[in-house]
PDB file of N, CA and C in Angstrom:
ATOM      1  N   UNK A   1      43.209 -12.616  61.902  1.00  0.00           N
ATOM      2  CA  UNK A   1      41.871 -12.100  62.127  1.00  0.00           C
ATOM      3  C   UNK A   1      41.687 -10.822  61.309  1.00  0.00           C
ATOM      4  N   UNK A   2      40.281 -10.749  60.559  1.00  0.00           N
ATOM      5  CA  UNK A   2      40.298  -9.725  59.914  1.00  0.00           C
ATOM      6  C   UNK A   2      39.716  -8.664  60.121  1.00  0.00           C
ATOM      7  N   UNK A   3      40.041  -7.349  59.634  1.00  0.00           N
ATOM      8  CA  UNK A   3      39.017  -5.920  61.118  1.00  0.00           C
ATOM      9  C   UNK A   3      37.709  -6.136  59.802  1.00  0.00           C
ATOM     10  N   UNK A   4      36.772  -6.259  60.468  1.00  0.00           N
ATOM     11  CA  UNK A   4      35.396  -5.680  59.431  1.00  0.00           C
ATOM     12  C   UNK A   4      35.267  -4.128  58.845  1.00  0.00           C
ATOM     13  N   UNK A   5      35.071  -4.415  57.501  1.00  0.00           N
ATOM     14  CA  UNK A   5      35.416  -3.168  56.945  1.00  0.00           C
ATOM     15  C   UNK A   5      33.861  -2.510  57.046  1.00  0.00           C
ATOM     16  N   UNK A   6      33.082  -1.248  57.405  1.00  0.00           N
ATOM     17  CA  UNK A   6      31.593  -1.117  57.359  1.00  0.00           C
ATOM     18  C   UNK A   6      31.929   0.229  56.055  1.00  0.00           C
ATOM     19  N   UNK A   7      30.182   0.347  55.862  1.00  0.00           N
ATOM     20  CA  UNK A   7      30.406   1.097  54.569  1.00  0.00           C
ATOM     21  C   UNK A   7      30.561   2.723  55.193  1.00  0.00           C
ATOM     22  N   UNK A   8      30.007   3.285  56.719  1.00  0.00           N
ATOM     23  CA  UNK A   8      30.315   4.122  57.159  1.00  0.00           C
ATOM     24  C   UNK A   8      31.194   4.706  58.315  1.00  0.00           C
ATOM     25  N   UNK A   9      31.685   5.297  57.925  1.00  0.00           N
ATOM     26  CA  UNK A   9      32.831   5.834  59.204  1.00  0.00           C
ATOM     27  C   UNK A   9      32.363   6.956  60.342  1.00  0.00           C
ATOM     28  N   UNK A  10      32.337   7.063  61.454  1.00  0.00           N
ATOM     29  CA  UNK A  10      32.152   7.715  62.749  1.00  0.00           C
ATOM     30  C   UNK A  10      32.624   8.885  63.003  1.00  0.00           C
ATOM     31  N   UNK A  11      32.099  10.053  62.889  1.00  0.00           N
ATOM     32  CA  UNK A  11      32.774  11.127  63.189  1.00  0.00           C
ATOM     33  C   UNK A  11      31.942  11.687  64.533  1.00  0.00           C
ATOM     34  N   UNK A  12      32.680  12.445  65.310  1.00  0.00           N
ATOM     35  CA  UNK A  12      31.732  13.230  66.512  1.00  0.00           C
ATOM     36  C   UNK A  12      32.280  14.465  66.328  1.00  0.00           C
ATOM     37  N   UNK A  13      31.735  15.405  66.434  1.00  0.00           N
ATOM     38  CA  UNK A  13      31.517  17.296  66.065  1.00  0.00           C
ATOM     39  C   UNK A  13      32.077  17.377  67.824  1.00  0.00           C
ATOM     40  N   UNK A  14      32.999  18.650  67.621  1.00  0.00           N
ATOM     41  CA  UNK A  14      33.190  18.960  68.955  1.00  0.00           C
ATOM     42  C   UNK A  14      32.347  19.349  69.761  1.00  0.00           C
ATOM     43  N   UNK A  15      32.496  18.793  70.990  1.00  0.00           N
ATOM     44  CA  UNK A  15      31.054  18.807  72.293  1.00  0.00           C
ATOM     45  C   UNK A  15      30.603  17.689  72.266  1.00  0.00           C
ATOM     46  N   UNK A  16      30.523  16.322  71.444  1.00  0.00           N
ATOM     47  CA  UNK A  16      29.637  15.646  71.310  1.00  0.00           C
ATOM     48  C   UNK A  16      30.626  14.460  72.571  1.00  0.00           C
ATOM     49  N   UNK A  17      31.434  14.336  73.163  1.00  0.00           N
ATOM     50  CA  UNK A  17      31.934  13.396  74.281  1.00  0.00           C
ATOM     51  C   UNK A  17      31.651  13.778  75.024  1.00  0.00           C
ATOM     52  N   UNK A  18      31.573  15.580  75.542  1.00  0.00           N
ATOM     53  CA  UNK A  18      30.517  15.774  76.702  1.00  0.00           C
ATOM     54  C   UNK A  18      29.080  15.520  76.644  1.00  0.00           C
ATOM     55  N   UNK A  19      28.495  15.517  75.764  1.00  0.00           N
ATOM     56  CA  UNK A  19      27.403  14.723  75.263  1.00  0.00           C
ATOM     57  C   UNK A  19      27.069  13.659  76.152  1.00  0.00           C
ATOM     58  N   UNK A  20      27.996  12.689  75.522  1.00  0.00           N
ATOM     59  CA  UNK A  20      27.838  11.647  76.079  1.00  0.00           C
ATOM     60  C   UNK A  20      28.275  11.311  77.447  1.00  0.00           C
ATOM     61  N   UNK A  21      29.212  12.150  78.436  1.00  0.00           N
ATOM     62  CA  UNK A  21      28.850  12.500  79.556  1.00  0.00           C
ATOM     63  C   UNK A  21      28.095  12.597  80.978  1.00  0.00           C
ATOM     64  N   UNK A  22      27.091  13.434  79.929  1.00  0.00           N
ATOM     65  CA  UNK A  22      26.174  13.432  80.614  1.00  0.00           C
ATOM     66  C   UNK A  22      24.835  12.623  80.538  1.00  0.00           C
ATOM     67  N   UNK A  23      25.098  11.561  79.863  1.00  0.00           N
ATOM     68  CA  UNK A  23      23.645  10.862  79.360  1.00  0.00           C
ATOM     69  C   UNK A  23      23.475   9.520  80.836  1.00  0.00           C
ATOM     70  N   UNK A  24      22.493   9.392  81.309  1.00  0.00           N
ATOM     71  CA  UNK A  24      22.500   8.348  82.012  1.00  0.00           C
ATOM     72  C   UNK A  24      22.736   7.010  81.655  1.00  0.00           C
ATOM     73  N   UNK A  25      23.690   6.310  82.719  1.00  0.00           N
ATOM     74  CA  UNK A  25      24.032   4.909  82.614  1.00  0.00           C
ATOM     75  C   UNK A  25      23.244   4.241  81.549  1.00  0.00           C
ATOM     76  N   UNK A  26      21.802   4.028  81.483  1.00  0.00           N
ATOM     77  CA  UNK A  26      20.976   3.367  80.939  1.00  0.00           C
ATOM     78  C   UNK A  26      20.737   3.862  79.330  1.00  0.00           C
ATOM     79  N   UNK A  27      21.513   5.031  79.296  1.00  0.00           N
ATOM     80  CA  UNK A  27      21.224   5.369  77.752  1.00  0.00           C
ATOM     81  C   UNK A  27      22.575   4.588  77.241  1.00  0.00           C
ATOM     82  N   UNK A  28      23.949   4.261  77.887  1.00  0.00           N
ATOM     83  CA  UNK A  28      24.805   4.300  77.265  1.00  0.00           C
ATOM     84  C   UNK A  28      24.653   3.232  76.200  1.00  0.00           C
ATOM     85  N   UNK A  29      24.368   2.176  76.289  1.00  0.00           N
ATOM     86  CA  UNK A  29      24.181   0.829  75.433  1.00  0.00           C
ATOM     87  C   UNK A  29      23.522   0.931  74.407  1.00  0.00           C
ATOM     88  N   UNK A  30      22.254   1.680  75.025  1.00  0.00           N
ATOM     89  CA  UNK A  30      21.582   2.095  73.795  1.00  0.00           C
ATOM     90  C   UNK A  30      22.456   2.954  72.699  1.00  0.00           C
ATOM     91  N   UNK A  31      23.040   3.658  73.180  1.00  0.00           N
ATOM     92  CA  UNK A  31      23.857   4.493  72.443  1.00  0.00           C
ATOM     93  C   UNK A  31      24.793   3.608  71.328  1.00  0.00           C
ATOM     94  N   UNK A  32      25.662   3.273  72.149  1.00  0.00           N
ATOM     95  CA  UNK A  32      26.531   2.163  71.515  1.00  0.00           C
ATOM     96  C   UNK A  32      25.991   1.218  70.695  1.00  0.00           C
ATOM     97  N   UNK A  33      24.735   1.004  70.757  1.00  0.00           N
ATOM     98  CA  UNK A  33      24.177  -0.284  69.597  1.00  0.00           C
ATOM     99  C   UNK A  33      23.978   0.780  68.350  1.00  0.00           C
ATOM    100  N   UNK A  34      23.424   2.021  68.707  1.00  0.00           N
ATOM    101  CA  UNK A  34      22.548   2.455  67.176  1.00  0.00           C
ATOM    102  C   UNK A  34      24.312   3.414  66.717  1.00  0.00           C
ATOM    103  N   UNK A  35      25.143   3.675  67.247  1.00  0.00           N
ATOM    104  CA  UNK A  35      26.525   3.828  66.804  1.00  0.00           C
ATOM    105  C   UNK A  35      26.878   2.947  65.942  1.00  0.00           C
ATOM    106  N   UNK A  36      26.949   1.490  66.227  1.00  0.00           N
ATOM    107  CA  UNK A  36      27.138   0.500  65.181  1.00  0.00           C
ATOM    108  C   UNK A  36      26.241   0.078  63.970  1.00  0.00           C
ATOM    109  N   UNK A  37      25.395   0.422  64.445  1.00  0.00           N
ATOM    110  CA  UNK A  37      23.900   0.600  63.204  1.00  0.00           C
ATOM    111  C   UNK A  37      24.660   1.602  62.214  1.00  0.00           C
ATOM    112  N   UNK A  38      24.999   2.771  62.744  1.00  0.00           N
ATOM    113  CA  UNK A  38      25.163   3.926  61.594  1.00  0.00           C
ATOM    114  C   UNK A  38      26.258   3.328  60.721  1.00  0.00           C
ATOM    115  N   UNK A  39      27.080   2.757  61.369  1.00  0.00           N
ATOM    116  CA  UNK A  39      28.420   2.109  60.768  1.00  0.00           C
ATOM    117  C   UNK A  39      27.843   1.056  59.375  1.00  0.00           C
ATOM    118  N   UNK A  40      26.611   0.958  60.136  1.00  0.00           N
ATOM    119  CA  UNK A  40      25.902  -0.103  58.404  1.00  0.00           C
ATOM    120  C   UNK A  40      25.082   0.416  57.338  1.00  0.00           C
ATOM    121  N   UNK A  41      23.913   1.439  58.132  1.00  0.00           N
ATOM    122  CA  UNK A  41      22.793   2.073  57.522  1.00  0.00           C
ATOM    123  C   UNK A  41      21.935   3.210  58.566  1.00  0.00           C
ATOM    124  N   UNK A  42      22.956   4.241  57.938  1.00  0.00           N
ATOM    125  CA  UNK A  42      22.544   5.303  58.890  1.00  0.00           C
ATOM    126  C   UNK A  42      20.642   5.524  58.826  1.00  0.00           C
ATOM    127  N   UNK A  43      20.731   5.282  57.701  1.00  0.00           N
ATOM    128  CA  UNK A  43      18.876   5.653  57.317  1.00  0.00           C
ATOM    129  C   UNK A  43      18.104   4.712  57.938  1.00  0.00           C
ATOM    130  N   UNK A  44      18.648   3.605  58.326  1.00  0.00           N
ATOM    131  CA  UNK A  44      17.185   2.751  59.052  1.00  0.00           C
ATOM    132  C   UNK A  44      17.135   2.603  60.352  1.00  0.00           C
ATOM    133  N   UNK A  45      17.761   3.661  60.687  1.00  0.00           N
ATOM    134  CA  UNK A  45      17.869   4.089  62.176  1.00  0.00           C
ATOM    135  C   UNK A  45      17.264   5.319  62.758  1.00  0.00           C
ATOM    136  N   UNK A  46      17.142   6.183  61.868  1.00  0.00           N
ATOM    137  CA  UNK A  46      17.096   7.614  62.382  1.00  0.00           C
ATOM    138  C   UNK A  46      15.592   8.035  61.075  1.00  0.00           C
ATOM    139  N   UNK A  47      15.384   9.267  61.537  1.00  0.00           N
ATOM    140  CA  UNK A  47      14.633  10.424  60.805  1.00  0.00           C
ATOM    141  C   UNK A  47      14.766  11.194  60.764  1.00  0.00           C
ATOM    142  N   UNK A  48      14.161  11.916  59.566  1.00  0.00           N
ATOM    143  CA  UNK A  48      15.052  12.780  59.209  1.00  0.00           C
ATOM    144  C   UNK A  48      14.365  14.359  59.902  1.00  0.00           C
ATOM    145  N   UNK A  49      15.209  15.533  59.634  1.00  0.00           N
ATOM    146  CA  UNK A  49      15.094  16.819  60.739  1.00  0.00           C
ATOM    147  C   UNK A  49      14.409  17.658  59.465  1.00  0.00           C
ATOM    148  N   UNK A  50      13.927  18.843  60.199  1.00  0.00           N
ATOM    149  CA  UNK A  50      13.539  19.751  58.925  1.00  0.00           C
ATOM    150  C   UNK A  50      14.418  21.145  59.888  1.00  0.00           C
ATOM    151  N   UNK A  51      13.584  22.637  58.823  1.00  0.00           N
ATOM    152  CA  UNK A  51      14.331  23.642  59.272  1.00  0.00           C
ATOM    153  C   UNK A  51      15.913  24.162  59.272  1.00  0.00           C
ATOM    154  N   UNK A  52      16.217  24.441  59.961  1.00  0.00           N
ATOM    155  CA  UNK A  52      17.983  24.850  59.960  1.00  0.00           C
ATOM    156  C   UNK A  52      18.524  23.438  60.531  1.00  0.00           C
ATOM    157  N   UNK A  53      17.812  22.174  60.159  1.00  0.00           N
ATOM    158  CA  UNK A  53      18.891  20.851  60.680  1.00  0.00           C
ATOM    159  C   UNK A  53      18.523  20.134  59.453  1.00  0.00           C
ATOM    160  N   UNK A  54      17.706  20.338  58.727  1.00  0.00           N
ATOM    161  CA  UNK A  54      17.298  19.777  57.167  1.00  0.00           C
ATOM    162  C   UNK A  54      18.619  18.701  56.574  1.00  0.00           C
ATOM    163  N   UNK A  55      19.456  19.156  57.126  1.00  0.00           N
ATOM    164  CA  UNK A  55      20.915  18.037  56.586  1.00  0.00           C
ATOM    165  C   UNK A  55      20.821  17.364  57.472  1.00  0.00           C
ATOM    166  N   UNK A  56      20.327  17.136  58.456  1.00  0.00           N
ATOM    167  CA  UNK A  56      20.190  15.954  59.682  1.00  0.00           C
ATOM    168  C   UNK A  56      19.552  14.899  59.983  1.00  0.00           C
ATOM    169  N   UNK A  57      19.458  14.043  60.762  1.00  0.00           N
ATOM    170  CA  UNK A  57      18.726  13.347  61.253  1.00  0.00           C
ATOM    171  C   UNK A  57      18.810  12.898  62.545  1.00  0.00           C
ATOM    172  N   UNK A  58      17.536  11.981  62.919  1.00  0.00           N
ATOM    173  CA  UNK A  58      17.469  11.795  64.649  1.00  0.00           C
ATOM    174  C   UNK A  58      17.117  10.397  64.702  1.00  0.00           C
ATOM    175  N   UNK A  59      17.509   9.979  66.359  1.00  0.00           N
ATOM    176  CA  UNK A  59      17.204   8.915  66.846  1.00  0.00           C
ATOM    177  C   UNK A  59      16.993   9.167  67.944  1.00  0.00           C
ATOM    178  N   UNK A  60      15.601   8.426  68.301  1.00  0.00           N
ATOM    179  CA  UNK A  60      15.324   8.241  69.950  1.00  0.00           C
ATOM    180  C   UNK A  60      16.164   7.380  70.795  1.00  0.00           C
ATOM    181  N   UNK A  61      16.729   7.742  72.054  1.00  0.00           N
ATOM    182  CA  UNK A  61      17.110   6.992  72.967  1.00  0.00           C
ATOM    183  C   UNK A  61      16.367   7.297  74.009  1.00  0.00           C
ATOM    184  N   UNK A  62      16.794   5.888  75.416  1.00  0.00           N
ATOM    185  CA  UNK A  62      16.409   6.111  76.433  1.00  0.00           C
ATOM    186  C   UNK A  62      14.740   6.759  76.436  1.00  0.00           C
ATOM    187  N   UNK A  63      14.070   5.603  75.862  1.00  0.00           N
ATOM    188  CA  UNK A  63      12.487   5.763  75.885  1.00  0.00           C
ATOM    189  C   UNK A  63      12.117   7.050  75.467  1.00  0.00           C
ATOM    190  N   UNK A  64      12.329   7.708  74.628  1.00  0.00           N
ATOM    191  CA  UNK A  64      12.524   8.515  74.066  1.00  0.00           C
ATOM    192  C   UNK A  64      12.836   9.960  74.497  1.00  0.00           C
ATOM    193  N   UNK A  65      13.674   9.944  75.593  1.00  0.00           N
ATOM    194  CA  UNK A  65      13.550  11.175  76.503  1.00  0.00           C
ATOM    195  C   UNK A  65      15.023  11.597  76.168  1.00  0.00           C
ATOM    196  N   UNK A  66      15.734  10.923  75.072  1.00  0.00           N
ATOM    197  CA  UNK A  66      17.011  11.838  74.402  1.00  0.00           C
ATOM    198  C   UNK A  66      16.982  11.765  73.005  1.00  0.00           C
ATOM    199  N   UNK A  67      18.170  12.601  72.406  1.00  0.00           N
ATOM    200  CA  UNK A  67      18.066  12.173  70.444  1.00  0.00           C
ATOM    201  C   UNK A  67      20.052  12.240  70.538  1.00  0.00           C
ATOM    202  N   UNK A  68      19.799  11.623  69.601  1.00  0.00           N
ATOM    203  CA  UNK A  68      21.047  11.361  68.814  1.00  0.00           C
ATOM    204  C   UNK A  68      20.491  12.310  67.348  1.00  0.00           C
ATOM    205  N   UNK A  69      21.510  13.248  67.179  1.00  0.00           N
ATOM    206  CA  UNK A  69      21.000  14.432  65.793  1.00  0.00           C
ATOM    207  C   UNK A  69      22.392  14.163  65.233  1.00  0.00           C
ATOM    208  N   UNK A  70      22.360  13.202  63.902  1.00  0.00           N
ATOM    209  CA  UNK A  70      23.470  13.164  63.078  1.00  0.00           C
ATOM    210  C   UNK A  70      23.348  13.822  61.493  1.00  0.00           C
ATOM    211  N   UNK A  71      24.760  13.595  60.848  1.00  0.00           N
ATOM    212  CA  UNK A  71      24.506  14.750  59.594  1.00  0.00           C
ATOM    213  C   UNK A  71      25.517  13.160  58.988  1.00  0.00           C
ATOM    214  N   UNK A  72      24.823  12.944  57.634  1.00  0.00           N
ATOM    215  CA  UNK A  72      25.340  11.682  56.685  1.00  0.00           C
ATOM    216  C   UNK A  72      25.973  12.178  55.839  1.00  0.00           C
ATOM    217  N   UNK A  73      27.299  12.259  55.416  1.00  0.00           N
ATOM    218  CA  UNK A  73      28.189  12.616  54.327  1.00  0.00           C
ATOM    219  C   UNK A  73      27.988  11.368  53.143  1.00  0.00           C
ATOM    220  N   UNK A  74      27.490  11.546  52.648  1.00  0.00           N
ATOM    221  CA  UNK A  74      27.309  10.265  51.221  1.00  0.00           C
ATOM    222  C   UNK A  74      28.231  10.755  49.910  1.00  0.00           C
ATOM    223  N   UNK A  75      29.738  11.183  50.276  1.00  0.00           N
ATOM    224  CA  UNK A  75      30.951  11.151  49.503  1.00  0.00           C
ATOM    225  C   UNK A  75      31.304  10.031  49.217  1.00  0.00           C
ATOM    226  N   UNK A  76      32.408  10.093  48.484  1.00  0.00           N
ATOM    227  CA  UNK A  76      33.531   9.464  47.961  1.00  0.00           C
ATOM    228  C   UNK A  76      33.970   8.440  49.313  1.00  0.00           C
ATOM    229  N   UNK A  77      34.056   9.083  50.698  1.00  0.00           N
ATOM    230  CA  UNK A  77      34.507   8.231  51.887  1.00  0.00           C
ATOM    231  C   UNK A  77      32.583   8.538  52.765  1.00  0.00           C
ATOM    232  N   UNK A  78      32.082   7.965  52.901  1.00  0.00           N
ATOM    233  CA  UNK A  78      30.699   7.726  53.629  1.00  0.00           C
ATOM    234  C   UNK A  78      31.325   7.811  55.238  1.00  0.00           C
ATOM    235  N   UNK A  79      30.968   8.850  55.726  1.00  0.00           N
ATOM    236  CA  UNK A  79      30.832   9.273  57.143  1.00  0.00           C
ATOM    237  C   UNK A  79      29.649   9.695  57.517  1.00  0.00           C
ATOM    238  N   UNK A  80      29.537   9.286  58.962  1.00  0.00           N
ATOM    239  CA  UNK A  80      27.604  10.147  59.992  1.00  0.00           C
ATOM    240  C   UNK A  80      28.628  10.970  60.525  1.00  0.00           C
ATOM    241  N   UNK A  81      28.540  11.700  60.760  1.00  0.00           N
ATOM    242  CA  UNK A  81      28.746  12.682  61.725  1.00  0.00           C
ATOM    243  C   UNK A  81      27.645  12.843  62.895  1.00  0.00           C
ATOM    244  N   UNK A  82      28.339  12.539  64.147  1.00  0.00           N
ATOM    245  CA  UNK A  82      27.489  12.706  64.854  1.00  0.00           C
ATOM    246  C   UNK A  82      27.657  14.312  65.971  1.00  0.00           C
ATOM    247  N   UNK A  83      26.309  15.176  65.694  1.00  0.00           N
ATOM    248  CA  UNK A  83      26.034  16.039  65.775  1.00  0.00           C
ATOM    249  C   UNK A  83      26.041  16.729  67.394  1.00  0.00           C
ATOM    250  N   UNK A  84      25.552  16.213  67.860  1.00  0.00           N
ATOM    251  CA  UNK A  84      24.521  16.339  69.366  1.00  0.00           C
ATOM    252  C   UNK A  84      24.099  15.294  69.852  1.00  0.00           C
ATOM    253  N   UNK A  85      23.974  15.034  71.317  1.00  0.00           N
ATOM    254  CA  UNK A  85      23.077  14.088  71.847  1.00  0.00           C
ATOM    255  C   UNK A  85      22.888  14.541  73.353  1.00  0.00           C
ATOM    256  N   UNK A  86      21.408  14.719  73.308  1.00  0.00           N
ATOM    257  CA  UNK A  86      21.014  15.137  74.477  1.00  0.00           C
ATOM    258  C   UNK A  86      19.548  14.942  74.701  1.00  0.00           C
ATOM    259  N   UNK A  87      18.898  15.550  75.618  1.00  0.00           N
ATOM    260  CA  UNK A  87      17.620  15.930  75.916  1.00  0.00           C
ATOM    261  C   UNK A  87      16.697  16.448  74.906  1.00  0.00           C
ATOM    262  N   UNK A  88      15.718  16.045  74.809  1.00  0.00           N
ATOM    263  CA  UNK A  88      14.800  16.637  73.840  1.00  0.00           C
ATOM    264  C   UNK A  88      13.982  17.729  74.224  1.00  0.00           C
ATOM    265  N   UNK A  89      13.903  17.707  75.942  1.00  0.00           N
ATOM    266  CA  UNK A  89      13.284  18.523  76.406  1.00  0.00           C
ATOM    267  C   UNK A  89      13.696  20.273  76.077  1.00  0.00           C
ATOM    268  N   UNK A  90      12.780  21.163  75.541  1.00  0.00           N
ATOM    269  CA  UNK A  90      12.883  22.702  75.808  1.00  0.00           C
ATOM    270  C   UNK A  90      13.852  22.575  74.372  1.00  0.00           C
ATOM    271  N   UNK A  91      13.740  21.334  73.291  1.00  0.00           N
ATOM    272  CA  UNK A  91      14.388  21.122  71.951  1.00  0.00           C
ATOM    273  C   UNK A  91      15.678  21.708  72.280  1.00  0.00           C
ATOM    274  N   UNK A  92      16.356  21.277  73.372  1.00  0.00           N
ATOM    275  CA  UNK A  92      17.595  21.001  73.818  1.00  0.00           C
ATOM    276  C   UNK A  92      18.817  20.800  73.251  1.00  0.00           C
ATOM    277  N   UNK A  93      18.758  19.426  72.505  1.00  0.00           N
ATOM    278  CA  UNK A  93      19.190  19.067  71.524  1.00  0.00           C
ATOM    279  C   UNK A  93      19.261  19.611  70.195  1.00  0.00           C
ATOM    280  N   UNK A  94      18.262  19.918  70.082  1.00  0.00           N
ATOM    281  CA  UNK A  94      18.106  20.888  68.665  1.00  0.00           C
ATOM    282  C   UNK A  94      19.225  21.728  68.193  1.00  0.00           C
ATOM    283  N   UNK A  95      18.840  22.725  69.371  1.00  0.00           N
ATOM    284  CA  UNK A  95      19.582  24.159  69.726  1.00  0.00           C
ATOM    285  C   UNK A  95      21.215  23.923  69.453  1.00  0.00           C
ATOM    286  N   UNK A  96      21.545  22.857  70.448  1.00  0.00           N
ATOM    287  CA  UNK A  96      22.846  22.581  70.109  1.00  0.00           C
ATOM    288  C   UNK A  96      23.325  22.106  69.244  1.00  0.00           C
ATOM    289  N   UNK A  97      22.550  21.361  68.926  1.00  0.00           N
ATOM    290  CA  UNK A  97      23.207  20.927  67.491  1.00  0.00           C
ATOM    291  C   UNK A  97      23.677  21.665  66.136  1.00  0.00           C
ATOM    292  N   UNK A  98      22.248  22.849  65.901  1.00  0.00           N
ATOM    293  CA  UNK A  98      22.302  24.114  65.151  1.00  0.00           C
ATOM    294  C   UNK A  98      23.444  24.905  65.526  1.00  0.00           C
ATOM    295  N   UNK A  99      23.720  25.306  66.778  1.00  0.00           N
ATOM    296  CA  UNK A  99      24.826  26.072  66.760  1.00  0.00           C
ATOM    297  C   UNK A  99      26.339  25.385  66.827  1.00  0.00           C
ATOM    298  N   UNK A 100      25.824  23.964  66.997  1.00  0.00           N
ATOM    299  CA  UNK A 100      27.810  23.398  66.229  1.00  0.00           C
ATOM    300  C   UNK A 100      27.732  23.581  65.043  1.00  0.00           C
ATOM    301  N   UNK A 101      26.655  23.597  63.943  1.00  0.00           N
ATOM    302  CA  UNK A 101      26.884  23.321  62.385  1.00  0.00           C
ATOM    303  C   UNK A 101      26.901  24.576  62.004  1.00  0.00           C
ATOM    304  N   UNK A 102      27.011  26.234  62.694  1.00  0.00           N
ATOM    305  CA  UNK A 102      27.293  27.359  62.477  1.00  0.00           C
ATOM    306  C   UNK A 102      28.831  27.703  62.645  1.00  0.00           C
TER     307      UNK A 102
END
């Protein structure tokens, strides 16, 4: 049996397993599907951030009441880095995300 090779590799920024933590039951799947998305084509998943996250991008989960905020390495080895995932509320997510990439 052969492992499928994808063109991107998975990284998570420290904090980002408590992240996921705390996300409700009902986000998790969601989560896990657009995880394997990035593994194919991070760009037809997400949009992109401006400001001090301008290297980023987002995805709605959970009816849109969370984001997934990732950063795309388009090197030599193609990694997402995934940034943050949380609440959008009070730009929640935002915040944290900005201060892991400091």
């Amino acid at each position: 049996m052969q492992t499928k090779v994808y063109p991107y590799n998975i990284k998570y920024k420290d904090g980002v397993l408590d992240d996921i933590k705390e996300l409700p039951d009902e986000a998790l799947s969601e989560l896990a599907y657009y995880i394997n998305q990035y593994k194919i084509n991070p760009y037809s998943c997400s949009q992109p951030l401006f400001k001090n996250l301008k290297d980023c991008r987002k995805t709605y989960i959970a009816n849109t009441s969370y984001r997934i905020v990732i950063r795309i390495e388009d090197n030599t080895i193609k990694i997402v880095e995934i940034v943050a995932i949380g609440k959008r509320e009070n730009k929640e997510v935002y915040l944290t995300a900005a201060s892991r990439l400091n």
